[in-house]
C-alpha atoms as a PDB file:
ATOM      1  CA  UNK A   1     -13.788 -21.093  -6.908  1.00  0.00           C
ATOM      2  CA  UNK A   2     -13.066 -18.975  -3.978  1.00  0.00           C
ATOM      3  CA  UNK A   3     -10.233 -20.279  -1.942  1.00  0.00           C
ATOM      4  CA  UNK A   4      -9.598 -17.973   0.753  1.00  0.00           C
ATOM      5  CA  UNK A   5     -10.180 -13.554   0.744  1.00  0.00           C
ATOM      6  CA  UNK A   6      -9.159 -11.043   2.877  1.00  0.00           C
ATOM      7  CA  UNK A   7      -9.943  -7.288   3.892  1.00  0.00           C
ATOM      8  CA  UNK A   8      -7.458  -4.548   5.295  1.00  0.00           C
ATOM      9  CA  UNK A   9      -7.791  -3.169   8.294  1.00  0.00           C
ATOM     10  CA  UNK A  10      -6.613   0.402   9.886  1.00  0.00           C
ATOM     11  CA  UNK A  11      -6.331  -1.331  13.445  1.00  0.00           C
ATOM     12  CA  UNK A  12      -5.217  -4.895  13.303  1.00  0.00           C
ATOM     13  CA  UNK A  13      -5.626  -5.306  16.992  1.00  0.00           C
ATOM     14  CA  UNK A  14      -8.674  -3.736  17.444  1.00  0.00           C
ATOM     15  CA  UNK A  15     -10.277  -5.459  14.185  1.00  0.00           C
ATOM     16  CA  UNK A  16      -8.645  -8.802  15.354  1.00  0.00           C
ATOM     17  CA  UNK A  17     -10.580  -8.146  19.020  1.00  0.00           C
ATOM     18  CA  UNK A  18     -13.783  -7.828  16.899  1.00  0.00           C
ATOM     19  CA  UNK A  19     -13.698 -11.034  14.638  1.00  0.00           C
ATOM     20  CA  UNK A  20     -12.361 -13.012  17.459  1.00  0.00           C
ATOM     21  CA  UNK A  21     -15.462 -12.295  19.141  1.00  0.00           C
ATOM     22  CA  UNK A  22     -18.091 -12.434  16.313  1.00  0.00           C
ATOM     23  CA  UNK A  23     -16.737 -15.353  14.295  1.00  0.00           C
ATOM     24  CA  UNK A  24     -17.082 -17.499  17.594  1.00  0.00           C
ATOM     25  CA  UNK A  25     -20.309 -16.534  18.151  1.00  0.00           C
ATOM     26  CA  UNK A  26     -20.695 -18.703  14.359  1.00  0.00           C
ATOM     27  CA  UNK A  27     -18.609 -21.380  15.160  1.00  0.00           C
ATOM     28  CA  UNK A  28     -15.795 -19.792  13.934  1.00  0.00           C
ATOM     29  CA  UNK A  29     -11.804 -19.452  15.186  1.00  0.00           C
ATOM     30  CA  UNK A  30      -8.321 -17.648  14.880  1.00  0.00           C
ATOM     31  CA  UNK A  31      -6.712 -20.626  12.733  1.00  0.00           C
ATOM     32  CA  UNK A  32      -3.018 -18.315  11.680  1.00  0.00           C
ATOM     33  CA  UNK A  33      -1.410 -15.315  13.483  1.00  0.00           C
ATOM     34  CA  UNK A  34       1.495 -14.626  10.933  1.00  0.00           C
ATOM     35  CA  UNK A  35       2.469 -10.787  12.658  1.00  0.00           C
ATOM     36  CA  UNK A  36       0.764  -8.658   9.698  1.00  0.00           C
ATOM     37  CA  UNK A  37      -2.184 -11.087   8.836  1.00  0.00           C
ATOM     38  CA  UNK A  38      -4.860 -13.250  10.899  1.00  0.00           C
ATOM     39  CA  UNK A  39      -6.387 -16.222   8.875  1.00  0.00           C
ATOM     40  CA  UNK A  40      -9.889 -17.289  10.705  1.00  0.00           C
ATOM     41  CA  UNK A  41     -11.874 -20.516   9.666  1.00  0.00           C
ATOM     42  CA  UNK A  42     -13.434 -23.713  10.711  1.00  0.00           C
ATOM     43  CA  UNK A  43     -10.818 -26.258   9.472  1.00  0.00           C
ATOM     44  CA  UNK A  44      -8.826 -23.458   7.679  1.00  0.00           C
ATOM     45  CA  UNK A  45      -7.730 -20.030   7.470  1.00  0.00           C
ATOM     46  CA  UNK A  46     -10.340 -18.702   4.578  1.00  0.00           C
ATOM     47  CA  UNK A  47     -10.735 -15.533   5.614  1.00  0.00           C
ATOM     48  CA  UNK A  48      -7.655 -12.779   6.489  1.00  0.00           C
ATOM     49  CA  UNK A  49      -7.430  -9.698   8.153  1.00  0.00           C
ATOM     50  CA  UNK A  50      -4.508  -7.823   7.440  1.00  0.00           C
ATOM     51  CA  UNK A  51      -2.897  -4.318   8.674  1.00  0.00           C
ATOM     52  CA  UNK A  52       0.162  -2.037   7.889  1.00  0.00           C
ATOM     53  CA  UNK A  53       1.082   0.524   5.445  1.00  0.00           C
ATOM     54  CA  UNK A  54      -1.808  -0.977   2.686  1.00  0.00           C
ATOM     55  CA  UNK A  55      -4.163  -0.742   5.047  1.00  0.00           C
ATOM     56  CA  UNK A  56      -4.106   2.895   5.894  1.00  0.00           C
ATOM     57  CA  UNK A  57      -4.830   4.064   2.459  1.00  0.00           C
ATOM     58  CA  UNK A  58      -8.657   6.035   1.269  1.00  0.00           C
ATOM     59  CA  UNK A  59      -8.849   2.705  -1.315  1.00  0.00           C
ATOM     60  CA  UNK A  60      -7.882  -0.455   0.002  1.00  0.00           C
ATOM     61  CA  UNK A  61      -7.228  -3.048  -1.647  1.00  0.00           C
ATOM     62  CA  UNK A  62      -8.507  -6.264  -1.004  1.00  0.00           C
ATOM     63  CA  UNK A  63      -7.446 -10.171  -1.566  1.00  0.00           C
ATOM     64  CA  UNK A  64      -9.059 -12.743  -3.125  1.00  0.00           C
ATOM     65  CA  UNK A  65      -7.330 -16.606  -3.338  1.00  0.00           C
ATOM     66  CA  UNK A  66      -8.792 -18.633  -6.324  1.00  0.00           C
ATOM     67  CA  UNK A  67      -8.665 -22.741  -6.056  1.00  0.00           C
ATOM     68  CA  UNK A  68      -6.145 -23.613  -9.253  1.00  0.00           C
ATOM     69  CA  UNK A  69      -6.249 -27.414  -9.649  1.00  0.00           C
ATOM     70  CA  UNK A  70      -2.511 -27.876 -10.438  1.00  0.00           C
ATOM     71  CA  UNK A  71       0.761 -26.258  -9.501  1.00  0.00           C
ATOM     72  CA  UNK A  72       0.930 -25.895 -14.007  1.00  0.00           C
ATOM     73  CA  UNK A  73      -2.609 -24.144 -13.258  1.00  0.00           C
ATOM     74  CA  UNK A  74      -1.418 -21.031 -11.381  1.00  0.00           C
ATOM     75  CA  UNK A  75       1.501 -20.458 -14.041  1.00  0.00           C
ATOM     76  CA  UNK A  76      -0.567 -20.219 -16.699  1.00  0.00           C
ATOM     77  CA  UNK A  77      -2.913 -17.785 -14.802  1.00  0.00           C
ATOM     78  CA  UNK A  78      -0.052 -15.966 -13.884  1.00  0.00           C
ATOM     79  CA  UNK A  79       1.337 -15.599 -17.159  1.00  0.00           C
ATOM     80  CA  UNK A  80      -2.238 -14.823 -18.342  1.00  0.00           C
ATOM     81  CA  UNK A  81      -2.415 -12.195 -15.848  1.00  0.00           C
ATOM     82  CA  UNK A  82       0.855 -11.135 -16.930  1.00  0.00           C
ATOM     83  CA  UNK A  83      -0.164 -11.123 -20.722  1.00  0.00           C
ATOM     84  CA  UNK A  84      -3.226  -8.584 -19.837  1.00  0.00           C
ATOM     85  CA  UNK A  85      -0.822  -5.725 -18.148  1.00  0.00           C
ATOM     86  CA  UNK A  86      -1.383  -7.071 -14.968  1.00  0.00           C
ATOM     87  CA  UNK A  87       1.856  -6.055 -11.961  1.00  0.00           C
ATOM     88  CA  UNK A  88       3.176  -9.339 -10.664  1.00  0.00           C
ATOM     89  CA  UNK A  89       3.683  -9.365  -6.714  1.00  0.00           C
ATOM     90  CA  UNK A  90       4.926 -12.513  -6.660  1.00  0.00           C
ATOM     91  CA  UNK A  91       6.249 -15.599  -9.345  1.00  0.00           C
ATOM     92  CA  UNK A  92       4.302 -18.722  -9.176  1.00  0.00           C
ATOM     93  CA  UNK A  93       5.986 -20.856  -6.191  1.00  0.00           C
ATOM     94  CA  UNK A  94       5.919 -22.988  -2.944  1.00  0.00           C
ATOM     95  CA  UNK A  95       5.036 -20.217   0.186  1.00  0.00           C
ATOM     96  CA  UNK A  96       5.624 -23.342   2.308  1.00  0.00           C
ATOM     97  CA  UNK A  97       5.184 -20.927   5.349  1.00  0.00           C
ATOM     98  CA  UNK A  98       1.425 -20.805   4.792  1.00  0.00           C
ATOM     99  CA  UNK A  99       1.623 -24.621   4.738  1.00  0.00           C
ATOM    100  CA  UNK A 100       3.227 -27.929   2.631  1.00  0.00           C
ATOM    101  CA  UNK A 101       1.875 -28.241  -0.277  1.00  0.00           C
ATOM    102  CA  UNK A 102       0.779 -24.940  -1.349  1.00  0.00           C
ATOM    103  CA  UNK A 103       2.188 -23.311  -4.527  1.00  0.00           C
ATOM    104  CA  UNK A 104       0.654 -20.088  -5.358  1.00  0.00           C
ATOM    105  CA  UNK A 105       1.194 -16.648  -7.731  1.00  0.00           C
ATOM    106  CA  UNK A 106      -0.032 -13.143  -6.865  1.00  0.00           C
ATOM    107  CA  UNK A 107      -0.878 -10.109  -9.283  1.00  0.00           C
ATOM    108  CA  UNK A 108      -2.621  -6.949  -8.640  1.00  0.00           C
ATOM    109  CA  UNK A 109      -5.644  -6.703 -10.770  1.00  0.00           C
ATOM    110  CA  UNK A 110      -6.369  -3.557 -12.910  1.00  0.00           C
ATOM    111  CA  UNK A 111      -7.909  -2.057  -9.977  1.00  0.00           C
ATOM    112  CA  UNK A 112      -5.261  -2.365  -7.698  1.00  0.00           C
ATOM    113  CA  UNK A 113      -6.380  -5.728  -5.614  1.00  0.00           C
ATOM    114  CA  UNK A 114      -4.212  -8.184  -5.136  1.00  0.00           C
ATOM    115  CA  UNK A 115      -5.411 -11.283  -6.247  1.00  0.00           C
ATOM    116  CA  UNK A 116      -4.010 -15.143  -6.344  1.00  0.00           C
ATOM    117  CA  UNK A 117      -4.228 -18.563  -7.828  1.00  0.00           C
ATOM    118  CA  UNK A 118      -3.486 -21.203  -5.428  1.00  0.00           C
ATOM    119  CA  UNK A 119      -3.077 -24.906  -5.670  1.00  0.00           C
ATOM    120  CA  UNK A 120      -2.637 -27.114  -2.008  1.00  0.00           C
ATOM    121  CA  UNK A 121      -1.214 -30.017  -3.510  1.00  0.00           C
ATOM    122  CA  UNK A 122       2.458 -28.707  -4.084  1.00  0.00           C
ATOM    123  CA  UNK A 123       4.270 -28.466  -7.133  1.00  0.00           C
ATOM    124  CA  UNK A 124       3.713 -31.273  -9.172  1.00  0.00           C
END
């Protein structure tokens, strides 16, 4: 259900110092560095710390990645989404970036998190 979720943080560095150390300590690892974002896992990036301008805010938002089983999957939650008043942060498409194959849409819920369907096996 839960692909991947991520907190903000009001000092990246500082919070990245902190999880680099502790997530070891479990087996864990630094997997992405994409500037903004750090995705830590075993295998893969599953969860993110993120800073910037979101971050510094009294209610931050946070971001949760649910597994869709097909790239036709994540369009119909995003029209769904859509459908139910939710703000659309970004169409349903290939963020090849992140890596080949995924295809993913992002909405912010009614309370203002940002939340995604994502599918790894491209667009198809």
């Amino acid at each position: 259900m839960i692909d991947h979720f991520g907190i903000n943080c009001a000092d990246l560095a500082s919070s990245a110092r902190f999880y680099d150390a502790v997530l070891a300590v479990l087996g864990h690892r630094r997997i992405m560095d994409v500037g903004v974002a750090i995705g830590y896992g075993t295998d893969a990036p599953h969860f993110w710390i993120a800073g910037g301008d979101v971050a510094s805010g009294p209610n931050r938002e946070i971001h949760v990645g649910f597994t869709a089983d097909s790239a036709d999957a994540v369009r119909r939650w995003h029209a769904t989404a859509l459908e139910l008043g939710a703000e659309s942060l970004h169409e349903p498409r290939l963020w090849p970036e992140y890596h080949e194959g995924y295809f993913g849409a992002f909405v912010r819920d009614p309370d203002g998190n940002n939340v995604e369907a994502v599918c790894h096996r491209g667009d198809s």
